[in-house]
C-alpha atoms as a PDB file:
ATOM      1  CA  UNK A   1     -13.173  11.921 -18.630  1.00  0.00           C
ATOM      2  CA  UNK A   2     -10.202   9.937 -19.212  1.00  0.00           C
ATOM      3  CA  UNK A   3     -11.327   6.450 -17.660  1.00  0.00           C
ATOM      4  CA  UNK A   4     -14.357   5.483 -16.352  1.00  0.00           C
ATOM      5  CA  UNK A   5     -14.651   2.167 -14.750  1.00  0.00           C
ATOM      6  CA  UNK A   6     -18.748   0.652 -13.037  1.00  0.00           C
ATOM      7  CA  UNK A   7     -19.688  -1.871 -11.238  1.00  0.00           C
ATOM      8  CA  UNK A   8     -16.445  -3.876 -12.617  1.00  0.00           C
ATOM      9  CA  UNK A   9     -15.992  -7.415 -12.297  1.00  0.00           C
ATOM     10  CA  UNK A  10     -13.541  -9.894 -12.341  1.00  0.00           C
ATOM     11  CA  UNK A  11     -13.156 -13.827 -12.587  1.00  0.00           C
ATOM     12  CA  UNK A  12     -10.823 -16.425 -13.189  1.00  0.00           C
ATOM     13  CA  UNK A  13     -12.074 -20.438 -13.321  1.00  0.00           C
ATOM     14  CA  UNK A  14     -15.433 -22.037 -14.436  1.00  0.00           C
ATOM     15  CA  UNK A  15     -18.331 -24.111 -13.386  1.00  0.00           C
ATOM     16  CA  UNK A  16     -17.730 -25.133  -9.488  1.00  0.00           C
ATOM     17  CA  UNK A  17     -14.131 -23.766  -9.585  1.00  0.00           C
ATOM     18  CA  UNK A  18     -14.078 -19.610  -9.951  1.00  0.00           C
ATOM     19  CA  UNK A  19     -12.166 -17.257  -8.123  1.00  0.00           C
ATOM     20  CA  UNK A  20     -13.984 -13.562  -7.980  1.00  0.00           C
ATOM     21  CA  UNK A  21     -10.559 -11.734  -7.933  1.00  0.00           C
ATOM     22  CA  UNK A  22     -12.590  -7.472  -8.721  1.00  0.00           C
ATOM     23  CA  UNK A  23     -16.065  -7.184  -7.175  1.00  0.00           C
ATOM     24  CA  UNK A  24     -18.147  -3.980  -8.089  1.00  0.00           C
ATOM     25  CA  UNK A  25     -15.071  -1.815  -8.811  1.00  0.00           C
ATOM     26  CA  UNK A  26     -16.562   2.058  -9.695  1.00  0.00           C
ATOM     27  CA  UNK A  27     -14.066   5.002  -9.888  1.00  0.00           C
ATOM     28  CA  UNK A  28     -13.434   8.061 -12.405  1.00  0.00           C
ATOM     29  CA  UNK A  29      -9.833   9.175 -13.439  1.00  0.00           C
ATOM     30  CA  UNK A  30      -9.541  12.275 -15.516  1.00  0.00           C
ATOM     31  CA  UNK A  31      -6.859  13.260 -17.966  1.00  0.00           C
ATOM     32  CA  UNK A  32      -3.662  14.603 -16.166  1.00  0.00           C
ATOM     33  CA  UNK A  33      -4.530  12.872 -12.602  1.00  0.00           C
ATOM     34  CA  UNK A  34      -1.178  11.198 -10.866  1.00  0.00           C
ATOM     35  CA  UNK A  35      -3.454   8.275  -9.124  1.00  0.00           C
ATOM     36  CA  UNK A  36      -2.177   5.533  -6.644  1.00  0.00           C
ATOM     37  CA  UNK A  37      -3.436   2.075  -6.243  1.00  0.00           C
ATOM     38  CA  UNK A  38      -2.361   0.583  -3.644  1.00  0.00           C
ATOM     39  CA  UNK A  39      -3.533  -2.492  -2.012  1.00  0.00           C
ATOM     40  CA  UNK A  40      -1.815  -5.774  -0.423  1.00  0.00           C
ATOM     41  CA  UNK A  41      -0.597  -8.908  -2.697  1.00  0.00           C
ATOM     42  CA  UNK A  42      -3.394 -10.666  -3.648  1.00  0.00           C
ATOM     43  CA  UNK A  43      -6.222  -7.813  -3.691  1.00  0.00           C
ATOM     44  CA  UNK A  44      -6.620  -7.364  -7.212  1.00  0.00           C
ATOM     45  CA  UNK A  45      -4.316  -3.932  -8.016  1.00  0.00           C
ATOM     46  CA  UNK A  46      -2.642  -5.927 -10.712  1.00  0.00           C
ATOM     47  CA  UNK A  47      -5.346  -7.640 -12.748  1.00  0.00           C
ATOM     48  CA  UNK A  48      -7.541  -4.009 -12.145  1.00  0.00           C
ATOM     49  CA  UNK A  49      -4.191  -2.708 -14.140  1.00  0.00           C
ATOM     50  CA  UNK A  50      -4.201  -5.173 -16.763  1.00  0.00           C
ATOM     51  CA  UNK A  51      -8.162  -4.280 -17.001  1.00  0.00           C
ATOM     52  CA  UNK A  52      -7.112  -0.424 -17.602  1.00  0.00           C
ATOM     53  CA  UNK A  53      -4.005  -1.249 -19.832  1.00  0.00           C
ATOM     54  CA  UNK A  54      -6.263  -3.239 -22.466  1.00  0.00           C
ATOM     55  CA  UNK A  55      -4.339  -6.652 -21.060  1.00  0.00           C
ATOM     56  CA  UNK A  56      -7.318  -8.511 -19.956  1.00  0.00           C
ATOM     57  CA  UNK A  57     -10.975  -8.271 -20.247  1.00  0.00           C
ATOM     58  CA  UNK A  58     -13.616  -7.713 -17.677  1.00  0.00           C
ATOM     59  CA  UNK A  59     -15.807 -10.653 -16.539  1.00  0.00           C
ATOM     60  CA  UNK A  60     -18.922  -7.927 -16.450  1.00  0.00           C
ATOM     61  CA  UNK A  61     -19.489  -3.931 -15.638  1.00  0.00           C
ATOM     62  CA  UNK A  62     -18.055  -1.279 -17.846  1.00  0.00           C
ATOM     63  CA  UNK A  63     -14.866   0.435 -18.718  1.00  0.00           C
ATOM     64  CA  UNK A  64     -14.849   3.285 -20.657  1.00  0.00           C
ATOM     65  CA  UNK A  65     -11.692   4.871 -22.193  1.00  0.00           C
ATOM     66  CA  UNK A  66     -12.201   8.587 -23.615  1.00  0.00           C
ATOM     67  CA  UNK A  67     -15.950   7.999 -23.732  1.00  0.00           C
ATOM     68  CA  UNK A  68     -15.893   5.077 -25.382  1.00  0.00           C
ATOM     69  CA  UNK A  69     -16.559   1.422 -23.696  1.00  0.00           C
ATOM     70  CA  UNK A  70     -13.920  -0.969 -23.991  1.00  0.00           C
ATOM     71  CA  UNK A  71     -15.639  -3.725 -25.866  1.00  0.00           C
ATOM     72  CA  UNK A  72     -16.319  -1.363 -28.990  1.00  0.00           C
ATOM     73  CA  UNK A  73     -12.664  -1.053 -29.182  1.00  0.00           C
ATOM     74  CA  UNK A  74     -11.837  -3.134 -32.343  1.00  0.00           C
ATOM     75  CA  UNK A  75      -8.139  -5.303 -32.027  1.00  0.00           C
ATOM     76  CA  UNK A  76      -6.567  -2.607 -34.247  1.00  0.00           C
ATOM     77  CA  UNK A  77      -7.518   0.147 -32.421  1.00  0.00           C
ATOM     78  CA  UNK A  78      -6.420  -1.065 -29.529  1.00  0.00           C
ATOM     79  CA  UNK A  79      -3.281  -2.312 -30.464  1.00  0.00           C
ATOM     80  CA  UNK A  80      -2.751   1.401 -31.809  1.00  0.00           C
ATOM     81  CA  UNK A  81      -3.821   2.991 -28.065  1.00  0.00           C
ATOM     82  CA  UNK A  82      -1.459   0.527 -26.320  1.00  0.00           C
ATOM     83  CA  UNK A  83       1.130   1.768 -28.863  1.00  0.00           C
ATOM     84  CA  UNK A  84       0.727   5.184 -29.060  1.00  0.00           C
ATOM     85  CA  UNK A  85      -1.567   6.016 -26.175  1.00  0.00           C
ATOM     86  CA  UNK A  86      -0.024   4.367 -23.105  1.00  0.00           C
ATOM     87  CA  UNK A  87       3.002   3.588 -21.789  1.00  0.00           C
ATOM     88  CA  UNK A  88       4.273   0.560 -19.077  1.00  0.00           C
ATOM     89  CA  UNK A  89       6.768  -0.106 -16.668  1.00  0.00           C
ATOM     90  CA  UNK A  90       7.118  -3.297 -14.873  1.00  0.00           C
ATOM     91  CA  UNK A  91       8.611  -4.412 -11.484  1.00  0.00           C
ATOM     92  CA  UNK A  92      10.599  -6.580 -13.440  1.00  0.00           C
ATOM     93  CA  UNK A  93      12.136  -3.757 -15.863  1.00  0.00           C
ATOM     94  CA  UNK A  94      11.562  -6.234 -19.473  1.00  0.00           C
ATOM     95  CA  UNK A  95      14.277  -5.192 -21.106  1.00  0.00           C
ATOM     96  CA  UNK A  96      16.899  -6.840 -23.922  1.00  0.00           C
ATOM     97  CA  UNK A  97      19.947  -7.132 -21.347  1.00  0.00           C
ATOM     98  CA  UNK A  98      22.609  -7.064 -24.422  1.00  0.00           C
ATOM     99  CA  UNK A  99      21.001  -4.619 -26.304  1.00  0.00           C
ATOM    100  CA  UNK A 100      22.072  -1.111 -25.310  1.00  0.00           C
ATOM    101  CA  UNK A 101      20.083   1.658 -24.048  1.00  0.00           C
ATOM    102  CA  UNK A 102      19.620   3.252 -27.317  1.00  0.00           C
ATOM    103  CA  UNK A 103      17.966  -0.044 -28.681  1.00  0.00           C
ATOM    104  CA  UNK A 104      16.170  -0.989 -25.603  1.00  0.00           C
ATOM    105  CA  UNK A 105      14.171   2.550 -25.800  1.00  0.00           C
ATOM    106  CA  UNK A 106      13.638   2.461 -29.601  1.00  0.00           C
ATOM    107  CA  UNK A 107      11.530  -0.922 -29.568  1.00  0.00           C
ATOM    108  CA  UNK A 108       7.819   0.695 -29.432  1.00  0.00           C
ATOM    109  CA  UNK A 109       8.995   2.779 -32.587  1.00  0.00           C
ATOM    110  CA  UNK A 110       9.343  -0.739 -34.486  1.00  0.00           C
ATOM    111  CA  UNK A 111       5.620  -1.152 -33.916  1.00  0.00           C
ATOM    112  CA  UNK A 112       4.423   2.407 -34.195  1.00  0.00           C
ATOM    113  CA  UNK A 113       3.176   4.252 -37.743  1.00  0.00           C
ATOM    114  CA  UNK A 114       5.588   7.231 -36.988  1.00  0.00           C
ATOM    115  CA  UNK A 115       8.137   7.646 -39.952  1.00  0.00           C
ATOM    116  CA  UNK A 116      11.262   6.302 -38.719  1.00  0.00           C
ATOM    117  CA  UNK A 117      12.998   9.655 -39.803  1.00  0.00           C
ATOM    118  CA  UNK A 118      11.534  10.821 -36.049  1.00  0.00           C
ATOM    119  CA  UNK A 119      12.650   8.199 -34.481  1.00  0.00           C
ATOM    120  CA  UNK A 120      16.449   8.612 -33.279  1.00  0.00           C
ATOM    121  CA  UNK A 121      15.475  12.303 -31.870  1.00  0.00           C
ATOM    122  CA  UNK A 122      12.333  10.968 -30.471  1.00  0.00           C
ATOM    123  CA  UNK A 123      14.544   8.199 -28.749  1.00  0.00           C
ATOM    124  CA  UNK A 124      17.682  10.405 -27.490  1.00  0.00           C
ATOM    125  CA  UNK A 125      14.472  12.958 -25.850  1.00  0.00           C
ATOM    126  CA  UNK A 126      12.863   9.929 -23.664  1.00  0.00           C
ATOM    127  CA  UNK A 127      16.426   9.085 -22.637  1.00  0.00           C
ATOM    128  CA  UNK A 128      17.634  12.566 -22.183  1.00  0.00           C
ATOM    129  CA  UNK A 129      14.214  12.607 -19.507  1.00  0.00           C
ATOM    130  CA  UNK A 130      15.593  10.217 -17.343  1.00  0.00           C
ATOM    131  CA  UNK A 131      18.814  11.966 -17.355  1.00  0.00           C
ATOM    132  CA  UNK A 132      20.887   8.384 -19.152  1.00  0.00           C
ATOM    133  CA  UNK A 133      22.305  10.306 -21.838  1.00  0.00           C
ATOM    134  CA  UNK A 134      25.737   9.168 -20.537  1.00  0.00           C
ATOM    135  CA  UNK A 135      24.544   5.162 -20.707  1.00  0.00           C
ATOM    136  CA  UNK A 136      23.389   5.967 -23.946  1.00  0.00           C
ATOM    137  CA  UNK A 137      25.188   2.576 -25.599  1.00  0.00           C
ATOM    138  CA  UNK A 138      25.464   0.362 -22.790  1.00  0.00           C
ATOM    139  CA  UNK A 139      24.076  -2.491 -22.564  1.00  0.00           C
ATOM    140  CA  UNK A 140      20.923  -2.704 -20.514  1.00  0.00           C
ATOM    141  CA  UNK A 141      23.117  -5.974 -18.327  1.00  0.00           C
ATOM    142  CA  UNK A 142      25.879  -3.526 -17.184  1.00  0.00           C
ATOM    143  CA  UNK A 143      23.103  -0.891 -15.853  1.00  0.00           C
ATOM    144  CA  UNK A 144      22.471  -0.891 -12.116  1.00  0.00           C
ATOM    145  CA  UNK A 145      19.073  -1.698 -10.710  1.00  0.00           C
ATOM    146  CA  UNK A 146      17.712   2.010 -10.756  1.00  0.00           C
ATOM    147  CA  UNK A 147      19.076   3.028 -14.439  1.00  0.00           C
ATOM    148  CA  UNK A 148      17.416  -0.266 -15.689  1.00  0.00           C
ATOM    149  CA  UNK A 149      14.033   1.177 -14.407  1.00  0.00           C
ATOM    150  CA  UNK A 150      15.231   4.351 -15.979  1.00  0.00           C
ATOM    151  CA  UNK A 151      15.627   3.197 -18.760  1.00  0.00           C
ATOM    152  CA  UNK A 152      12.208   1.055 -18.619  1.00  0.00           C
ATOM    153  CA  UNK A 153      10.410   4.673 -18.231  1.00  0.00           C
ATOM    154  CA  UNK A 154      12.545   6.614 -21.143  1.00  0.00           C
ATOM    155  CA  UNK A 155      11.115   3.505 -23.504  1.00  0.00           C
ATOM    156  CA  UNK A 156       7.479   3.864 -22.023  1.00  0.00           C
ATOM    157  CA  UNK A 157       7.716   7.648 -23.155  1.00  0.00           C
ATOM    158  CA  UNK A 158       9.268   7.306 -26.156  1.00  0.00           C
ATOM    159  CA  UNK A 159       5.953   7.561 -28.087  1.00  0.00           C
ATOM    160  CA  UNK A 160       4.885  10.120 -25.784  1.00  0.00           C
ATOM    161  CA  UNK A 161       1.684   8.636 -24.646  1.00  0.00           C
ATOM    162  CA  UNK A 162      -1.081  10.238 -22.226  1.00  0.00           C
ATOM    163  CA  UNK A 163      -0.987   7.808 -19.867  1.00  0.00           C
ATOM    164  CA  UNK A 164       2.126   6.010 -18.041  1.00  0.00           C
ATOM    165  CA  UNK A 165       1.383   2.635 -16.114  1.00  0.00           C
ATOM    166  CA  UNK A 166       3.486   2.003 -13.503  1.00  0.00           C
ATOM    167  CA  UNK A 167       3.345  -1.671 -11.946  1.00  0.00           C
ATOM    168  CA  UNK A 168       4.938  -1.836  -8.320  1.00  0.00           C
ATOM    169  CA  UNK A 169       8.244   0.044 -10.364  1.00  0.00           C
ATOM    170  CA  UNK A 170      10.123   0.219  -7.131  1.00  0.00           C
ATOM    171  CA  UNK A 171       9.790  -3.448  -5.949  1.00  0.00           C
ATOM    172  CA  UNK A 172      13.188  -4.144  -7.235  1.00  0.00           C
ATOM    173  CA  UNK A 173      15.058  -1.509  -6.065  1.00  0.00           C
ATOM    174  CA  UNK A 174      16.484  -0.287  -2.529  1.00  0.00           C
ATOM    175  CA  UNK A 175      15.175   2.701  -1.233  1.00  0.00           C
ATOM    176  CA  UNK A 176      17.364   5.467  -2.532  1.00  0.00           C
ATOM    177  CA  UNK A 177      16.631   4.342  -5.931  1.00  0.00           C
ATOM    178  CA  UNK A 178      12.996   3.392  -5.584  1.00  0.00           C
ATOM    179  CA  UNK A 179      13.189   7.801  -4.241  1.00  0.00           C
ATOM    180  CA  UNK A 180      14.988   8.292  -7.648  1.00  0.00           C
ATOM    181  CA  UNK A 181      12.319   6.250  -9.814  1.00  0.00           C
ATOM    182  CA  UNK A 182       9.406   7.707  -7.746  1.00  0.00           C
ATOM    183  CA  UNK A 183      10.693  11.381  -8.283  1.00  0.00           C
ATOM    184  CA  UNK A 184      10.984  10.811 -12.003  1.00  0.00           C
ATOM    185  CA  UNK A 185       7.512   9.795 -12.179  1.00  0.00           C
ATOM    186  CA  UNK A 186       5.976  12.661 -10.381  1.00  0.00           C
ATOM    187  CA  UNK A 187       7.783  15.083 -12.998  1.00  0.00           C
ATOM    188  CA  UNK A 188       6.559  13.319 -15.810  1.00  0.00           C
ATOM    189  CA  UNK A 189       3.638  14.608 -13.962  1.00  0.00           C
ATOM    190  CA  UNK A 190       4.541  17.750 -12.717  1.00  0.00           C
ATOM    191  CA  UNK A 191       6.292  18.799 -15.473  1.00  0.00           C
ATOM    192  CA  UNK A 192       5.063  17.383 -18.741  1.00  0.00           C
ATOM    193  CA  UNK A 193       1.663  16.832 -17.567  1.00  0.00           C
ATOM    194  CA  UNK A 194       1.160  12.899 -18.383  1.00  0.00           C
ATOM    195  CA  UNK A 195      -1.158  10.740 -16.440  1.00  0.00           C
ATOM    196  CA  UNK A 196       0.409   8.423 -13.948  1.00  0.00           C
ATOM    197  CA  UNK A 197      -1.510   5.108 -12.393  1.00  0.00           C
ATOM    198  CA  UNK A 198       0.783   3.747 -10.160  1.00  0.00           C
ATOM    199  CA  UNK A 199       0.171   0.029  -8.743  1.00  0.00           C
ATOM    200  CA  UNK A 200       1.907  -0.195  -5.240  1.00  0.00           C
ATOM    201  CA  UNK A 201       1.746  -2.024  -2.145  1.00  0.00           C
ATOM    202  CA  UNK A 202       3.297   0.500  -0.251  1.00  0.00           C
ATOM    203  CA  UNK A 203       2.458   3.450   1.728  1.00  0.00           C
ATOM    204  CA  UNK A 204       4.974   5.711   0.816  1.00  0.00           C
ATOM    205  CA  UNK A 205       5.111   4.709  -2.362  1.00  0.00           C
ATOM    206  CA  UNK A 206       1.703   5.785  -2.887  1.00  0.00           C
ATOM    207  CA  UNK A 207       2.367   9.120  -1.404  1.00  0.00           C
ATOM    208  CA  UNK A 208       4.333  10.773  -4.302  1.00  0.00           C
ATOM    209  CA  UNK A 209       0.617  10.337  -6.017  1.00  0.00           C
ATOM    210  CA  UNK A 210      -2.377  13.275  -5.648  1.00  0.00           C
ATOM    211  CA  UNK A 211      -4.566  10.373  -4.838  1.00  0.00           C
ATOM    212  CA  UNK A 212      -4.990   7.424  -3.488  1.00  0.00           C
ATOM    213  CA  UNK A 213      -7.541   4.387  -4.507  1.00  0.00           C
ATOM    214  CA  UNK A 214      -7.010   1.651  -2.038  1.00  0.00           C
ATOM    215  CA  UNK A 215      -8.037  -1.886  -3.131  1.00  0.00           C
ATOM    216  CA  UNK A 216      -8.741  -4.879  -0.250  1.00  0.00           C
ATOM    217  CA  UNK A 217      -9.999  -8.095  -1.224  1.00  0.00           C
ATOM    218  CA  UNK A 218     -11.030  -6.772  -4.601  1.00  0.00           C
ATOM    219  CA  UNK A 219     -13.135  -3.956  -3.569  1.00  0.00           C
ATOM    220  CA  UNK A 220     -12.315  -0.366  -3.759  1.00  0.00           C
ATOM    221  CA  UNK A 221     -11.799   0.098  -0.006  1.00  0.00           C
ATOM    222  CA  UNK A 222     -11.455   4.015   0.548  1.00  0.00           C
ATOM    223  CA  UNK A 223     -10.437   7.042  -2.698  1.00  0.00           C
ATOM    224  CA  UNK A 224      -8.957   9.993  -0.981  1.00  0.00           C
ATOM    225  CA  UNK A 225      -7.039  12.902  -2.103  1.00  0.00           C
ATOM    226  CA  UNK A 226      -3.076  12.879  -0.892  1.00  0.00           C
ATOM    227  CA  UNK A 227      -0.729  14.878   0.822  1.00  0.00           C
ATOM    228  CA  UNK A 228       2.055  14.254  -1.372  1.00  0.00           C
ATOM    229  CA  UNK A 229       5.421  12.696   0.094  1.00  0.00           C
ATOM    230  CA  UNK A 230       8.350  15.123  -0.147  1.00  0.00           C
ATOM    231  CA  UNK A 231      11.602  13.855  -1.493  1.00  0.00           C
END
């Protein structure tokens, strides 16, 4: 079992003043799953991600990562699974707008323990993924909406983690390339067999997924197996 998450809680505040934002969350995802969750703004799908990404700690319950609960995780070790283990991308695409492509995708390597003689092949692969070879040394500024998400993905795989995090990565876009982004993710799936949490509002969004979790009011409102969207 890849994740295992009981009875989860989550608060924000103190004394009179605290808002329960995760109540009693329970679910299983295993190694090689492509899992949706999907709720409304405000229902807890972001902070649950932030819970599962190592961003932010549980008020109480359990969260286990390959066996192991998340508070026996020292900072090093999971500052090493963050590195090597997962990879993000963010509505918002985070990247270094006049840095190129090339520079934007190599920043995980500067924090990673792999020799840097890997690096540049390692880099031109995750690129080569998203099919960018061609915006290879433009800067991230001149890139339209979509290829700036692309590029956001090729840099969360360029330490080919297990696990990709994806975090409402069509909220940005119009539809045809929010298709294009969602497509890419479900071959990283498919394809090369990495996990995929995606955190969307969106019904159709969620549909390129094998399964949905559906969050209301932070409670795990229904977990259901999908019929996937087709393209």
């Amino acid at each position: 079992m890849l994740i295992e998450i009981e009875n989860l809680y989550k608060s924000f505040g103190s004394g009179d003043v605290v808002t329960e934002v995760l109540r009693d969350i329970s679910f299983t995802i295993d190694k090689g799953e492509f899992t949706s969750i999907r709720g409304p703004s405000g229902s807890g799908k972001s902070t649950l991600l932030h819970i599962l990404g190592f961003l932010s700690m549980p008020t109480s319950g359990h969260y286990r990562f390959q066996g192991k609960e998340f508070r026996e995780y020292s900072e090093e070790e999971i500052a090493r699974i963050r590195n090597k283990e997962m990879g993000f991308v963010f509505q918002s695409f985070n990247l270094m707008g006049r840095s190129t492509v090339y520079d934007n995708v190599r920043l995980p390597l500067l924090y990673s323990k792999r020799p840097e003689s890997e690096w540049d092949s390692s880099i031109r692969k995750a690129v080569k993924t998203v099919g960018l070879n061609h915006r290879m040394d433009y800067q991230a500024l001149k890139l339209s909406g979509g290829e700036k998400q692309r590029v956001a993905i090729a840099r969360a795989l360029v330490n080919d983690p297990d696990i990709i995090f994806a975090d409402e990565p069509t909220g940005n876009l119009d539809s045809f390339s929010g298709g294009e982004i969602m497509e890419t993710l479900r071959s990283l799936h498919d394809e090369m067999g990495h996990t995929v949490i995606l955190i969307t509002h969106d019904e159709y969004t969620a549909g390129f997924a094998e399964r949905e979790i559906k969050i209301h009011d932070g409670k795990v409102e229904s977990d259901k197996k999908l019929k996937r969207s087709l393209a």
